[in-house]
C-alpha atoms as a PDB file:
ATOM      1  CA  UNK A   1     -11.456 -12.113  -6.353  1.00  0.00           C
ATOM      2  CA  UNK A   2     -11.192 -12.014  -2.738  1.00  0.00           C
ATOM      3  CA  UNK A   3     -13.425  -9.518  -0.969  1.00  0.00           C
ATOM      4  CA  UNK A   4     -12.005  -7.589   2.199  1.00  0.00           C
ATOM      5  CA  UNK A   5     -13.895  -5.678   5.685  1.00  0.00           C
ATOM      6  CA  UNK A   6     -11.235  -2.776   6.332  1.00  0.00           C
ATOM      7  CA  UNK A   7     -11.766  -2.134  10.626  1.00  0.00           C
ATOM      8  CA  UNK A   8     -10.540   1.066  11.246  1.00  0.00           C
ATOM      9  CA  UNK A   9     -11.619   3.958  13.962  1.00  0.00           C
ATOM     10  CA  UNK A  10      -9.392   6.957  12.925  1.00  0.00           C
ATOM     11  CA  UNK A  11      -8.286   9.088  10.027  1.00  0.00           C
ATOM     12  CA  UNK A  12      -8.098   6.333   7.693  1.00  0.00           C
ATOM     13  CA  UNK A  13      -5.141   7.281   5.610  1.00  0.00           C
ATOM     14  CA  UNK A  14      -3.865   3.661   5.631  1.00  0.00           C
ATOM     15  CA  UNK A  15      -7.539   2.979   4.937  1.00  0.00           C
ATOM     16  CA  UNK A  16      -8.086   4.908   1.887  1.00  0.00           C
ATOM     17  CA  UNK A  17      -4.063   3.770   0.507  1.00  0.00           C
ATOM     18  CA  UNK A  18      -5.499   0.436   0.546  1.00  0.00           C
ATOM     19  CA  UNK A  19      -8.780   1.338  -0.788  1.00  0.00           C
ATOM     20  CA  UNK A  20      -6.859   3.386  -4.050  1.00  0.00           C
ATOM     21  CA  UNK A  21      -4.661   0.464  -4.505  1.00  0.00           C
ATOM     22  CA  UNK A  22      -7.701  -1.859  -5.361  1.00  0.00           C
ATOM     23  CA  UNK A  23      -9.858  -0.112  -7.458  1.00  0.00           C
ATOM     24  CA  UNK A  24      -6.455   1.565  -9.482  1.00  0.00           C
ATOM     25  CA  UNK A  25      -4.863  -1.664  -9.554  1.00  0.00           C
ATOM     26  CA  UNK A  26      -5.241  -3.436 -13.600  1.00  0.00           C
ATOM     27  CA  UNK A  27      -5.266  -7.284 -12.249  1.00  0.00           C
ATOM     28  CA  UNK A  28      -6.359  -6.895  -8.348  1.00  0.00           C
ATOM     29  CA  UNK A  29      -6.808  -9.758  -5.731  1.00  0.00           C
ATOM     30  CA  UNK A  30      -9.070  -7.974  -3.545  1.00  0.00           C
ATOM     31  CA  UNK A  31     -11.355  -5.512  -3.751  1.00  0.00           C
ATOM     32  CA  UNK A  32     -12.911  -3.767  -0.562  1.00  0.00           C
ATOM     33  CA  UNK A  33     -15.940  -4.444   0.222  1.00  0.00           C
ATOM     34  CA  UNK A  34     -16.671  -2.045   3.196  1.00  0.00           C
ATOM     35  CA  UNK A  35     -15.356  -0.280   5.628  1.00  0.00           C
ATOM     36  CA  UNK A  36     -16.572  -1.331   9.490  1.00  0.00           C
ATOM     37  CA  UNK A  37     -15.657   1.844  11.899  1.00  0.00           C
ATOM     38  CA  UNK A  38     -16.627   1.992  15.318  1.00  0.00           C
ATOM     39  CA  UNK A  39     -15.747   6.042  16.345  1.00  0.00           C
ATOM     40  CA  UNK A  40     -19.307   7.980  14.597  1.00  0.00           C
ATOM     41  CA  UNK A  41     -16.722  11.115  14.092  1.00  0.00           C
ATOM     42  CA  UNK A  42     -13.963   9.100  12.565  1.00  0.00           C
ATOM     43  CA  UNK A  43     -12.185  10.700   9.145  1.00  0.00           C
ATOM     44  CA  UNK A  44     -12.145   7.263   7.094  1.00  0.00           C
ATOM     45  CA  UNK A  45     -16.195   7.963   7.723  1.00  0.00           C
ATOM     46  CA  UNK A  46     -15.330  10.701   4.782  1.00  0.00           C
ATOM     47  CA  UNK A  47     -13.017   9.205   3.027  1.00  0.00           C
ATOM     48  CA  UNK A  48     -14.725   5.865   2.025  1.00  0.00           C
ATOM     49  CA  UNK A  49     -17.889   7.805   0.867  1.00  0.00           C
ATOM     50  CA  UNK A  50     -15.692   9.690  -1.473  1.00  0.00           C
ATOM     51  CA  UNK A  51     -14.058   7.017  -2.976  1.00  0.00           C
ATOM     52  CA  UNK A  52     -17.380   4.979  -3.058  1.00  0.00           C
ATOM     53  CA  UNK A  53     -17.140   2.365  -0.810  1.00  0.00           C
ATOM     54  CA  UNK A  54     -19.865   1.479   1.808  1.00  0.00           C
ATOM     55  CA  UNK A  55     -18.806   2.170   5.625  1.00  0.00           C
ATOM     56  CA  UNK A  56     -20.639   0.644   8.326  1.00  0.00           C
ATOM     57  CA  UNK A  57     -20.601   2.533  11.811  1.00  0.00           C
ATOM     58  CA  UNK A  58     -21.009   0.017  15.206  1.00  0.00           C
ATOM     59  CA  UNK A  59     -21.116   0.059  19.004  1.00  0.00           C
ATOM     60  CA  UNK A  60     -19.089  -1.874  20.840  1.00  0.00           C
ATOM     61  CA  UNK A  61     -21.785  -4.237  21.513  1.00  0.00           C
ATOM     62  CA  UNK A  62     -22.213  -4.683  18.245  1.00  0.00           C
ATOM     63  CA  UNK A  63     -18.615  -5.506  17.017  1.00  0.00           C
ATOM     64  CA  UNK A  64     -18.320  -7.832  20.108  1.00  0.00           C
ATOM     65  CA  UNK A  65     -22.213  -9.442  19.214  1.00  0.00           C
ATOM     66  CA  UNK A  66     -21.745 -12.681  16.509  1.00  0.00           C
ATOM     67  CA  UNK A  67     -25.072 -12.462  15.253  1.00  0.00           C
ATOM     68  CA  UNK A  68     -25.007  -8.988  14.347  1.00  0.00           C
ATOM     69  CA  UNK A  69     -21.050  -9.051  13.262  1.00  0.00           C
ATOM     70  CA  UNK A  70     -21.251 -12.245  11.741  1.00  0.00           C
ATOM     71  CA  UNK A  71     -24.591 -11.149   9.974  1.00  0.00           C
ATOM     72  CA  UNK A  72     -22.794  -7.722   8.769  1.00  0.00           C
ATOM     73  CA  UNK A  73     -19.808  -9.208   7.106  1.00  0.00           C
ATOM     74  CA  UNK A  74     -21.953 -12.051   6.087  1.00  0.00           C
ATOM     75  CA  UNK A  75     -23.935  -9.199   3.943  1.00  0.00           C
ATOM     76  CA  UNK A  76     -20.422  -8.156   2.107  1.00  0.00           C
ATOM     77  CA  UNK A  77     -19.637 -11.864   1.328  1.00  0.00           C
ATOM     78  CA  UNK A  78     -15.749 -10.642   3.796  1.00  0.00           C
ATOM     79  CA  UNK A  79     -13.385 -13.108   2.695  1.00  0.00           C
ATOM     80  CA  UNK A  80     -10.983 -11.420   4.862  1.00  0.00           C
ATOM     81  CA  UNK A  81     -10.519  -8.570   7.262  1.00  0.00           C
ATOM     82  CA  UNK A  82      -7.882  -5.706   7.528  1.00  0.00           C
ATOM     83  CA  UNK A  83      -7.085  -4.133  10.263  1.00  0.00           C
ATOM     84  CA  UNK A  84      -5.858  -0.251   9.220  1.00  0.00           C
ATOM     85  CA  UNK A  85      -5.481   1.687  13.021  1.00  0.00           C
ATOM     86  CA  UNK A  86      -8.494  -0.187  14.868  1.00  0.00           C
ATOM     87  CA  UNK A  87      -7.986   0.694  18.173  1.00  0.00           C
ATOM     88  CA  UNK A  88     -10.583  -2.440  19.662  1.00  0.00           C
ATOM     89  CA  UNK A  89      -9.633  -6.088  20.505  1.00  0.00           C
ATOM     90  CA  UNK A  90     -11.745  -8.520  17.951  1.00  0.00           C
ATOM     91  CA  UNK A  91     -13.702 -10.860  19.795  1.00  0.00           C
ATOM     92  CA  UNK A  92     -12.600 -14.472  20.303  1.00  0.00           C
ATOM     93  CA  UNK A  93     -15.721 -15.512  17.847  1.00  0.00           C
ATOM     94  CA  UNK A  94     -14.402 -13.318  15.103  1.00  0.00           C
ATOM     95  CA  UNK A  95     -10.075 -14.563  15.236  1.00  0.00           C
ATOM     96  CA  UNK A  96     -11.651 -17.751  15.316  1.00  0.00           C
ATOM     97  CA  UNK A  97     -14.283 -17.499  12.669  1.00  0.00           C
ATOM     98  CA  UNK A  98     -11.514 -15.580  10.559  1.00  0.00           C
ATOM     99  CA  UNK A  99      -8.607 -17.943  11.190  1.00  0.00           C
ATOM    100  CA  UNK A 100      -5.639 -16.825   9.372  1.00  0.00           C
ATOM    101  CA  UNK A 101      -7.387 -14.105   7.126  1.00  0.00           C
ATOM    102  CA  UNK A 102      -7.044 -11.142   9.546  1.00  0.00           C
ATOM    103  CA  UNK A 103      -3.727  -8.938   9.516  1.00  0.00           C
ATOM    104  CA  UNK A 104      -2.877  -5.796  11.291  1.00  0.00           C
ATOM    105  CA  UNK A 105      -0.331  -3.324  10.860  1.00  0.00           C
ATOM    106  CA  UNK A 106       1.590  -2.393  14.058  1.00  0.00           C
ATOM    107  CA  UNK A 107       3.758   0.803  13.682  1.00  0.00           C
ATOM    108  CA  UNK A 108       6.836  -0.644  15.545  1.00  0.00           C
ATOM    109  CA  UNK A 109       9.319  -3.810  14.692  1.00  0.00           C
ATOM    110  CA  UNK A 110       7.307  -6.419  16.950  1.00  0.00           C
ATOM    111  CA  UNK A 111       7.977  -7.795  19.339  1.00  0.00           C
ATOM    112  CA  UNK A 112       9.144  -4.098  20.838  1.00  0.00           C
ATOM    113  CA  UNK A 113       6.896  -1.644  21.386  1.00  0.00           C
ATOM    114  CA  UNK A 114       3.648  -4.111  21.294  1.00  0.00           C
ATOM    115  CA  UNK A 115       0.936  -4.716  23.701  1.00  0.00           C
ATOM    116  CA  UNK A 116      -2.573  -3.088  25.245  1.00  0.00           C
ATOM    117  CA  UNK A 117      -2.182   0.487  24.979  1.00  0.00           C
ATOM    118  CA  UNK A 118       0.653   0.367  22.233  1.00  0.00           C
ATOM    119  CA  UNK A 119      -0.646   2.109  19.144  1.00  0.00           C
ATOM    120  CA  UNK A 120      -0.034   5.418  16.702  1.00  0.00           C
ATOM    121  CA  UNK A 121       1.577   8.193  18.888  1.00  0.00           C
ATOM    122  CA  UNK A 122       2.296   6.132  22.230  1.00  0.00           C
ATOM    123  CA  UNK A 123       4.378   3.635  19.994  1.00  0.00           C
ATOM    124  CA  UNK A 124       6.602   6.596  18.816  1.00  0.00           C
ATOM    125  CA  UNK A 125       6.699   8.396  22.080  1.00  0.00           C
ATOM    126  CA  UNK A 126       8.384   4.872  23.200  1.00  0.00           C
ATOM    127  CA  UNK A 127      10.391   4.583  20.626  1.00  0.00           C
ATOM    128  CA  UNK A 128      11.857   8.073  20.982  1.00  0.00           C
ATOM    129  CA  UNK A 129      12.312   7.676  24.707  1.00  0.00           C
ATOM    130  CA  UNK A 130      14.104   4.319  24.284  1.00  0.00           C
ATOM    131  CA  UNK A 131      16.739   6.635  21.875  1.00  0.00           C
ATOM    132  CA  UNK A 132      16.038   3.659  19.344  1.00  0.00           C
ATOM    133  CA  UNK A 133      18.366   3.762  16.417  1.00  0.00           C
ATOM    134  CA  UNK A 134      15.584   2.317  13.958  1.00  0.00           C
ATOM    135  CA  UNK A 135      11.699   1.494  14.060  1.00  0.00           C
ATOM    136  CA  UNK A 136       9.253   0.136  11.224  1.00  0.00           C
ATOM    137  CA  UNK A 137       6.129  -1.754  10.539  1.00  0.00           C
ATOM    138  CA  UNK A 138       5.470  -5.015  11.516  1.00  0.00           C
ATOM    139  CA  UNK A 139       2.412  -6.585   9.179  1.00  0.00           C
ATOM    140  CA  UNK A 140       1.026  -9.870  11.466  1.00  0.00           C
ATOM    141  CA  UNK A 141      -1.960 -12.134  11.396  1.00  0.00           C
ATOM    142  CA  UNK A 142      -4.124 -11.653  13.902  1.00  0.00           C
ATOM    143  CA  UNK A 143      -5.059 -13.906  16.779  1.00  0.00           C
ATOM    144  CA  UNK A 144      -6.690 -13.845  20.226  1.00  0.00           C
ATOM    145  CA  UNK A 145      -3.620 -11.917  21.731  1.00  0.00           C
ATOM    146  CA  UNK A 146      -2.411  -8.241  20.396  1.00  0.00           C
ATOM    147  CA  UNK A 147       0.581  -8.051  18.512  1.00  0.00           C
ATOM    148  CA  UNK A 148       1.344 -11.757  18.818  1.00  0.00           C
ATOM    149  CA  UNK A 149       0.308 -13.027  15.312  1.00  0.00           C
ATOM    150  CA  UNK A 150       2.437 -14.662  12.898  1.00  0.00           C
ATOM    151  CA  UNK A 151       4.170 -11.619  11.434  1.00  0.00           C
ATOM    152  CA  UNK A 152       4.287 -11.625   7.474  1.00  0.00           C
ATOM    153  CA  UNK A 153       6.480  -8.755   6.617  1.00  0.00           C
ATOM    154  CA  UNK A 154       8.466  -6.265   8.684  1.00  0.00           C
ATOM    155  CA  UNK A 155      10.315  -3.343   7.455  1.00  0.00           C
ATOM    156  CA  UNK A 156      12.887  -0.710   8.759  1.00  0.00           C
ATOM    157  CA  UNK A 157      13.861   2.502   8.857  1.00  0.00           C
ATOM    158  CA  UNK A 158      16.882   4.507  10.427  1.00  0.00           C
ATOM    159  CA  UNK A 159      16.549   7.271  12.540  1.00  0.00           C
ATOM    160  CA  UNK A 160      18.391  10.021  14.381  1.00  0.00           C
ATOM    161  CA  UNK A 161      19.624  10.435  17.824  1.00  0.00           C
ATOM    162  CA  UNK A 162      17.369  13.578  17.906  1.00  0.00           C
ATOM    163  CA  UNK A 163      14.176  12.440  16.317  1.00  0.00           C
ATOM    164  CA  UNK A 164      10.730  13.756  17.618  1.00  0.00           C
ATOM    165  CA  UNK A 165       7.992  11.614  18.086  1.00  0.00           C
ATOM    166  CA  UNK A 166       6.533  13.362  14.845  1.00  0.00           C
ATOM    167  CA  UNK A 167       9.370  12.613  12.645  1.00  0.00           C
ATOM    168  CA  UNK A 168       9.359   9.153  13.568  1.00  0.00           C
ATOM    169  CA  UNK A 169       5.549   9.119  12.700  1.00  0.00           C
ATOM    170  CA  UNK A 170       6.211  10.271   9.525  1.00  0.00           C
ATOM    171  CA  UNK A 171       9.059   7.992   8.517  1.00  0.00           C
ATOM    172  CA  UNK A 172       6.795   5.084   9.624  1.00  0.00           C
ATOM    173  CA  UNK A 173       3.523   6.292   7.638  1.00  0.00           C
ATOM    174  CA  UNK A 174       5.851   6.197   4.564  1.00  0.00           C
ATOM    175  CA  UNK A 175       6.649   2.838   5.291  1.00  0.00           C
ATOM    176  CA  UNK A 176       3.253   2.090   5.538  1.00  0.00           C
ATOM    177  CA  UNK A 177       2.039   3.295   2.369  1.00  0.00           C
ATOM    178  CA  UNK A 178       4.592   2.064   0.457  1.00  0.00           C
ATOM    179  CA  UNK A 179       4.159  -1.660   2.046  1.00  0.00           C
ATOM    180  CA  UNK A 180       0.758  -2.068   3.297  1.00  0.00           C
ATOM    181  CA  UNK A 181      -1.270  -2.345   0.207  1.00  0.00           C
ATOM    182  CA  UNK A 182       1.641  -4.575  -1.760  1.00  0.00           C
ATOM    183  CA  UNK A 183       1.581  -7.009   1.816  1.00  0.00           C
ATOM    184  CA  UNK A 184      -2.080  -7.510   1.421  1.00  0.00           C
ATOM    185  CA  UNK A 185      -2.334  -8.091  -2.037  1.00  0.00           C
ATOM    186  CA  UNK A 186      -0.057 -11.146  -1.683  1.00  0.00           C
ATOM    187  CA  UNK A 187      -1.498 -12.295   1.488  1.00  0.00           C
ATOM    188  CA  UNK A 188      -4.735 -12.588   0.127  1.00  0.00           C
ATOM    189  CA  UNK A 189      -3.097 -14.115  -3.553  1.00  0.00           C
ATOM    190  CA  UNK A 190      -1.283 -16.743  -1.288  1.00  0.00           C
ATOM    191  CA  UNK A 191      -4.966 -17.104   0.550  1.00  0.00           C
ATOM    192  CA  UNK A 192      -6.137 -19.393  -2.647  1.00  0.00           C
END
């Protein structure tokens, strides 16, 4: 069984999806190790305690150190990392340490709507502005660049010539709840 480092800095509802679909789950691949946040008043702070798993707080310098990061995850025994709404670029050390077993969820269909600066609310302000016809999730591995990993799984949903930013949020947090966890669990299976 694999074991995964979840990276988030928010709310950490994709966090805790992922979290519930490991420990419910009667034959899982992965189970999640910990939790690494680096925003002290961050929700998934909350969340992880209640469901029981161990969530490590860090600076900045200390994400972007490799003794100390590669020390941390070292501790867990990460097989692979998650990245649920982590709004910091991984150091070169860390893609590279953790070729090919990092993925990210990206709340747009890549390549549109990507980049620095691209992420939760900005991506559906875009999106709205652009009068889009449909948006989704894009699930990619991650590498030195953001938002240009090989993408794994993409999904898509319609919208309406009058959607709000908000609405469009919440048809793409359904997508993510329903996909994310399922995406994962066959990533890492495939990971051998």
């Amino acid at each position: 069984m694999k074991r995964i480092a979840i990276f988030a800095s928010g709310n950490g509802s994709n966090a805790e999806n992922i979290i519930r679909y490991f420990q419910e789950s009667a034959c899982p691949a992965a189970i999640v190790a910990v939790v690494i946040c680096n925003n002290p008043a961050a929700g998934v702070i909350g969340r992880c305690r209640s469901l029981g798993v161990e969530c490590e707080v860090m600076t900045r310098p200390e994400i972007n150190d490799p003794e100390i990061m590669t020390n941390t995850l070292g501790r867990h025994s990460v097989d692979a990392i998650v990245l649920a709404g982590f709004l910091q670029m991984l150091p070169p050390f860390l893609t590279s340490a953790y070729h090919d077993r990092i993925i990210n969820i990206h709340p747009s269909l890549l390549p549109r709507f990507g980049g620095k600066g691209m992420y939760g609310r900005h991506v559906h302000e875009a999106v709205a502005a652009a009068r889009e016809k449909e948006t989704g999730i894009t699930i990619h591995l991650v590498n030195e660049r953001y938002d240009e990993g090989r993408v794994i799984f993409q999904a898509s949903v319609a919208l309406g010539p009058n959607d709000t930013p908000a609405e469009i949020e919440e048809k793409v947090h359904r997508l993510e709840r329903r996909h994310f966890p399922e995406v994962i669990s066959g990533w890492i299976s495939a990971m051998g």
